[in-house]
PDB file of N, CA and C in Angstrom:
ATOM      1  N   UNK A   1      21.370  -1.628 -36.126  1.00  0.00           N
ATOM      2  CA  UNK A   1      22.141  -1.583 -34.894  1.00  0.00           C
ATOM      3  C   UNK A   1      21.652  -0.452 -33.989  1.00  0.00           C
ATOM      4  N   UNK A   2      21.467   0.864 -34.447  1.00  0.00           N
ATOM      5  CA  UNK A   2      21.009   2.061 -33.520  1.00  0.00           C
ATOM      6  C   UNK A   2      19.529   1.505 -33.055  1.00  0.00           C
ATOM      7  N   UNK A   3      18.860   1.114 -33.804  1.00  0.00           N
ATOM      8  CA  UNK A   3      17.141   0.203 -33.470  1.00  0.00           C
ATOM      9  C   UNK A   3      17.540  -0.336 -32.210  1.00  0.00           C
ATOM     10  N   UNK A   4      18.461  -1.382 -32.560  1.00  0.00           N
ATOM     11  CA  UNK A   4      18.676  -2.416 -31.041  1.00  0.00           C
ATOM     12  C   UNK A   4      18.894  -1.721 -30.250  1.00  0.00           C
ATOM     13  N   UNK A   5      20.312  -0.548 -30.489  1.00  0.00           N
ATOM     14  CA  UNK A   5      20.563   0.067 -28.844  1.00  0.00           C
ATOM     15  C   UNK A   5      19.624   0.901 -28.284  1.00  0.00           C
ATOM     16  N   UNK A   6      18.425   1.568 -29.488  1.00  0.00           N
ATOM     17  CA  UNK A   6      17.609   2.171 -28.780  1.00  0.00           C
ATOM     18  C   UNK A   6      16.458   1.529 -28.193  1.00  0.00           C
ATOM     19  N   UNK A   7      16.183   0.078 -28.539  1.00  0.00           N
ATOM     20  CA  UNK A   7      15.221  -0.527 -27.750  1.00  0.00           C
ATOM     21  C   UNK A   7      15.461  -1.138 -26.597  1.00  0.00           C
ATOM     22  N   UNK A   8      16.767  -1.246 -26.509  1.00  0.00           N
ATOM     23  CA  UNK A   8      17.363  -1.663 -25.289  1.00  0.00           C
ATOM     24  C   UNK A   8      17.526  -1.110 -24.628  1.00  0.00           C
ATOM     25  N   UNK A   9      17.843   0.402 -24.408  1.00  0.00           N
ATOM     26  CA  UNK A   9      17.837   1.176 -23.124  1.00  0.00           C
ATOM     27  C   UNK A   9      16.442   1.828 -23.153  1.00  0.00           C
ATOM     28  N   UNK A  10      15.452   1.488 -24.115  1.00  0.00           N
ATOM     29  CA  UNK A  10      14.248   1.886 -23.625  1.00  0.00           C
ATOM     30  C   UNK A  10      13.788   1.009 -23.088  1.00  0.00           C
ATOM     31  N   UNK A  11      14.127  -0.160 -23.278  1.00  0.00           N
ATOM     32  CA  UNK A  11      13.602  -1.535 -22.206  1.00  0.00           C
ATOM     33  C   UNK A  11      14.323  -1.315 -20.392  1.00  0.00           C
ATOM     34  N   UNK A  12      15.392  -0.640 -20.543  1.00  0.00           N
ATOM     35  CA  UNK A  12      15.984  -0.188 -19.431  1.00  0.00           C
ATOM     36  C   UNK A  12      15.355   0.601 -18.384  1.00  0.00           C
ATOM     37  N   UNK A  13      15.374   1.613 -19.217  1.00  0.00           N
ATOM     38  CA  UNK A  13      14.744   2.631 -18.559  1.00  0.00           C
ATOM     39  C   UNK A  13      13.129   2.298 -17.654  1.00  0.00           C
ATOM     40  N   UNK A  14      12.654   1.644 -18.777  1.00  0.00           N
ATOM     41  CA  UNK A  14      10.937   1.149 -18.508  1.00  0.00           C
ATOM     42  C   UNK A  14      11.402   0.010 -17.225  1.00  0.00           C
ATOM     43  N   UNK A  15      11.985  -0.515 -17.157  1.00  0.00           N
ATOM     44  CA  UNK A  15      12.284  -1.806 -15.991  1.00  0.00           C
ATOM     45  C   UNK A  15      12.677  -0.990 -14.817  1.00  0.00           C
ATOM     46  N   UNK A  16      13.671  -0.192 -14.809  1.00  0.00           N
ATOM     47  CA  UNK A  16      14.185   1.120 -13.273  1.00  0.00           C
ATOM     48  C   UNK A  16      12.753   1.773 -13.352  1.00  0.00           C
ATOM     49  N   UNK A  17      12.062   2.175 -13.991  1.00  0.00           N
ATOM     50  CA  UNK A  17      11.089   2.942 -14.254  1.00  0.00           C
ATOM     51  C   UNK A  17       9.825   2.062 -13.040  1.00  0.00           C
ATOM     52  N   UNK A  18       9.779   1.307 -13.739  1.00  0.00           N
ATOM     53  CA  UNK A  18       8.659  -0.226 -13.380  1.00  0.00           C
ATOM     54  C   UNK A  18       9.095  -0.254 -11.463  1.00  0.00           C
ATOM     55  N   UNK A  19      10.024  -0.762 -11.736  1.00  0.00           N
ATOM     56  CA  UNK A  19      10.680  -0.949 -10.226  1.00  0.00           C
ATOM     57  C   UNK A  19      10.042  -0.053  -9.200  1.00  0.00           C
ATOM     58  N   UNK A  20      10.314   1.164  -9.499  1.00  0.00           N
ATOM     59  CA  UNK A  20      10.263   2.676  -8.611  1.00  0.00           C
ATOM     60  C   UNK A  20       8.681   2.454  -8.225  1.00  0.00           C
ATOM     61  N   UNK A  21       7.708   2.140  -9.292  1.00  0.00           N
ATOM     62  CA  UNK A  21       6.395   2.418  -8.778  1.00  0.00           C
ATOM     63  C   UNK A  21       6.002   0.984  -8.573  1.00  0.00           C
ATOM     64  N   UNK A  22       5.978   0.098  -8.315  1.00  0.00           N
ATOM     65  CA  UNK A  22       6.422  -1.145  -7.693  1.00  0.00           C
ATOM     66  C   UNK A  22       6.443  -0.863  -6.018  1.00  0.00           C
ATOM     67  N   UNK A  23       8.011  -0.015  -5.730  1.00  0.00           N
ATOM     68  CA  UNK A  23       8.316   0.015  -4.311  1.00  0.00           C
ATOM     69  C   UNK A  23       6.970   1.803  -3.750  1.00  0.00           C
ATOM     70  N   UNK A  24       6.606   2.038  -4.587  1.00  0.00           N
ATOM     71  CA  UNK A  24       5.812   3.467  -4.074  1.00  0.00           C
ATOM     72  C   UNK A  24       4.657   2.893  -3.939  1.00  0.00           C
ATOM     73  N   UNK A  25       3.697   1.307  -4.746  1.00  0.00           N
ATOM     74  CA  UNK A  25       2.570   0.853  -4.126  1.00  0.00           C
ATOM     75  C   UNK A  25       3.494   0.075  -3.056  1.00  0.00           C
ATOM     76  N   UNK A  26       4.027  -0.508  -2.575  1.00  0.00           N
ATOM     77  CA  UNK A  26       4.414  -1.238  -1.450  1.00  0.00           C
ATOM     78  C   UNK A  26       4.130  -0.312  -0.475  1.00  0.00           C
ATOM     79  N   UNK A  27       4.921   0.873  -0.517  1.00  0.00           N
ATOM     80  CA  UNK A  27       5.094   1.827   0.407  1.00  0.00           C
ATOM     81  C   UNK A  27       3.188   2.353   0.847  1.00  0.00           C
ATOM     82  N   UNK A  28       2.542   2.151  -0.050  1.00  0.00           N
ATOM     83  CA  UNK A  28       1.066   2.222   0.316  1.00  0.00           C
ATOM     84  C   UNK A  28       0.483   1.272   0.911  1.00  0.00           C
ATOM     85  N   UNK A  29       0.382   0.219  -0.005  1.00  0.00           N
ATOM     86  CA  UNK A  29       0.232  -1.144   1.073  1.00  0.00           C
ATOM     87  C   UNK A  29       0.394  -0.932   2.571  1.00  0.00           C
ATOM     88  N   UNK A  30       1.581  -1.059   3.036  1.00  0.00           N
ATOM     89  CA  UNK A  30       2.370  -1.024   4.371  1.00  0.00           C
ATOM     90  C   UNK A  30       0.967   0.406   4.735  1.00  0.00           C
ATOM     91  N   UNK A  31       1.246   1.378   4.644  1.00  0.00           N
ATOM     92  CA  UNK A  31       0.161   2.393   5.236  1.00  0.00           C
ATOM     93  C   UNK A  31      -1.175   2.492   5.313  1.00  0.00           C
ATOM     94  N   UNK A  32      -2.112   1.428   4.345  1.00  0.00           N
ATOM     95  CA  UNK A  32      -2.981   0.939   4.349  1.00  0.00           C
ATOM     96  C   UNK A  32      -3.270   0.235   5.300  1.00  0.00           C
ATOM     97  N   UNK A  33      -2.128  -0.786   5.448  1.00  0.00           N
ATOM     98  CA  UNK A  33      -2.568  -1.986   6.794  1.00  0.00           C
ATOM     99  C   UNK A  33      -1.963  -1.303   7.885  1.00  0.00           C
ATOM    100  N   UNK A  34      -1.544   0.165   8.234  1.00  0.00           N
ATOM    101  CA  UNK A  34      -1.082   0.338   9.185  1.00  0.00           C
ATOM    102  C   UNK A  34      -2.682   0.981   9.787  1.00  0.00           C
ATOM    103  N   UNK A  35      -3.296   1.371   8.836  1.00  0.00           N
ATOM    104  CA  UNK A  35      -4.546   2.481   8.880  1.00  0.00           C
ATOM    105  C   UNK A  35      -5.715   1.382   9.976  1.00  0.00           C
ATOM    106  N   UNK A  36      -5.546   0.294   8.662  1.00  0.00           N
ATOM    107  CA  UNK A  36      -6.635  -0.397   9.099  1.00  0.00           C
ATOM    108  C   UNK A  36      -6.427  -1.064  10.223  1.00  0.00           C
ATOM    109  N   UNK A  37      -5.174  -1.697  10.688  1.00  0.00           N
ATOM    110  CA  UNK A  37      -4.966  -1.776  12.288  1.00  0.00           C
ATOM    111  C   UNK A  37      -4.984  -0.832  13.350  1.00  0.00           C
ATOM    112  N   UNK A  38      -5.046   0.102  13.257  1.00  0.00           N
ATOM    113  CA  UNK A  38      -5.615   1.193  13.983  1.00  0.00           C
ATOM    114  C   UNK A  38      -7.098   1.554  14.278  1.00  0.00           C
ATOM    115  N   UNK A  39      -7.909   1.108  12.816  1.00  0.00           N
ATOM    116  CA  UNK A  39      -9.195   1.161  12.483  1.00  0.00           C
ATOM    117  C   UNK A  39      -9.618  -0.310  13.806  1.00  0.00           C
ATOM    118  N   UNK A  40      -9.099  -1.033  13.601  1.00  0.00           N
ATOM    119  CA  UNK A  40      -9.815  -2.486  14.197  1.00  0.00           C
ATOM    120  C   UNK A  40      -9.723  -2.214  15.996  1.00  0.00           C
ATOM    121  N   UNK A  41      -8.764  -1.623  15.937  1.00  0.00           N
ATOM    122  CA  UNK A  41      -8.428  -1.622  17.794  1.00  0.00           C
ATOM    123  C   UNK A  41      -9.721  -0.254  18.087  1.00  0.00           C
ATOM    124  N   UNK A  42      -9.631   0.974  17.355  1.00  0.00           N
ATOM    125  CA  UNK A  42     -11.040   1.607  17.604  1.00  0.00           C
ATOM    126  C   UNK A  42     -11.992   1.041  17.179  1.00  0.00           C
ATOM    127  N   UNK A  43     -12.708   0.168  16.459  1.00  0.00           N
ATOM    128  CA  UNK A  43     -13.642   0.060  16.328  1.00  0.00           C
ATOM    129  C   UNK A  43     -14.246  -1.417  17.217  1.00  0.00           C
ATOM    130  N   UNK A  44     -13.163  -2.252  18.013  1.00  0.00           N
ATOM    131  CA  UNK A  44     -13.120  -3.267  19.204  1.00  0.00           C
ATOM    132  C   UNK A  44     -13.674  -2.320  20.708  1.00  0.00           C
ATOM    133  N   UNK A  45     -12.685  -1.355  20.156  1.00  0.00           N
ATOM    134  CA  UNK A  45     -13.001   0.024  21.844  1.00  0.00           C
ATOM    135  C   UNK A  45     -14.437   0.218  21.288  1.00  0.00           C
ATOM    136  N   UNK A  46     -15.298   1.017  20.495  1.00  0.00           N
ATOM    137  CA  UNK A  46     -16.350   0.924  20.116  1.00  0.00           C
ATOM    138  C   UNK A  46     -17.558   0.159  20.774  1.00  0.00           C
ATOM    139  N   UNK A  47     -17.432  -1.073  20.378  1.00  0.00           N
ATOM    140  CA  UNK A  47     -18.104  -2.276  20.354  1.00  0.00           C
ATOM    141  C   UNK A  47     -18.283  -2.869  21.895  1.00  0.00           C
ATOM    142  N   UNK A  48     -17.211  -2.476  22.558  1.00  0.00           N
ATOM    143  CA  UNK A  48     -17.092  -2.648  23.695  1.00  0.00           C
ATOM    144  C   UNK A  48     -18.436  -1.668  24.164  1.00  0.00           C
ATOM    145  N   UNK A  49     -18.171   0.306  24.307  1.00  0.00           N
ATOM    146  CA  UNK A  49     -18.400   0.970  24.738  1.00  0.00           C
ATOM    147  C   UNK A  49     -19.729   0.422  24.556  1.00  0.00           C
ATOM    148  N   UNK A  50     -20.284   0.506  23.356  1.00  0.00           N
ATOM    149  CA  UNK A  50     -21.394   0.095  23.261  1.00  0.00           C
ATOM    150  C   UNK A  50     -22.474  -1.241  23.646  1.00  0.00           C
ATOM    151  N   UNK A  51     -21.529  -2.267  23.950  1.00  0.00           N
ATOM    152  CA  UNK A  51     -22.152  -3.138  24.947  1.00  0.00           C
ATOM    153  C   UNK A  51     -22.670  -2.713  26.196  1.00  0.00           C
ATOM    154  N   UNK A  52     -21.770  -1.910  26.840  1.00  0.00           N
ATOM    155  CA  UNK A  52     -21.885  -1.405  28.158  1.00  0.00           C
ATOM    156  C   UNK A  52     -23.142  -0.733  28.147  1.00  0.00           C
ATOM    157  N   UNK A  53     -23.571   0.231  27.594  1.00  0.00           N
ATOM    158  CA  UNK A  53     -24.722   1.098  27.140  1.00  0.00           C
ATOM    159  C   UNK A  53     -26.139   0.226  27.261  1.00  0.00           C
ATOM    160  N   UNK A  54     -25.848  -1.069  25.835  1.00  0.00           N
ATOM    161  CA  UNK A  54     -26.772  -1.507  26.298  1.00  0.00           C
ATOM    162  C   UNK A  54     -27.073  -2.176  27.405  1.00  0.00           C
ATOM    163  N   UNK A  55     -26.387  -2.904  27.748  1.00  0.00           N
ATOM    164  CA  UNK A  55     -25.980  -3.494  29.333  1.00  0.00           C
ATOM    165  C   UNK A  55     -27.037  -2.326  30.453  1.00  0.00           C
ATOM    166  N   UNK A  56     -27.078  -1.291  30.099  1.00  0.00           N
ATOM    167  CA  UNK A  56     -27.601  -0.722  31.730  1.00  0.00           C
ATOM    168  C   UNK A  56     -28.618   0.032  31.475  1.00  0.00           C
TER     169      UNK A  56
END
């Protein structure tokens, strides 16, 4: 009986546990694609500038 209750709130713990770093890669994700949409609009301004250049 003490076996069960102790594998059971160690299964507990590990699942709240699990969860937490779960929502802390999400929370990276989201800042990743915030990075790289930032990355794409400078590197469009870029591409631009540099047409112009060759252009003249």
């Amino acid at each position: 009986m003490t076996r069960i209750l102790f594998l059971s709130t160690l299964l507990t713990l590990f699942t709240f546990t699990r969860c937490k770093v779960e929502k802390t890669n999400q929370q990276i994700i989201d800042e990743a694609v915030k990075h790289q949409s930032e990355a794409l609009v400078i590197g469009a301004s870029v591409d631009t500038m540099l047409e112009a250049r060759f252009m003249q």
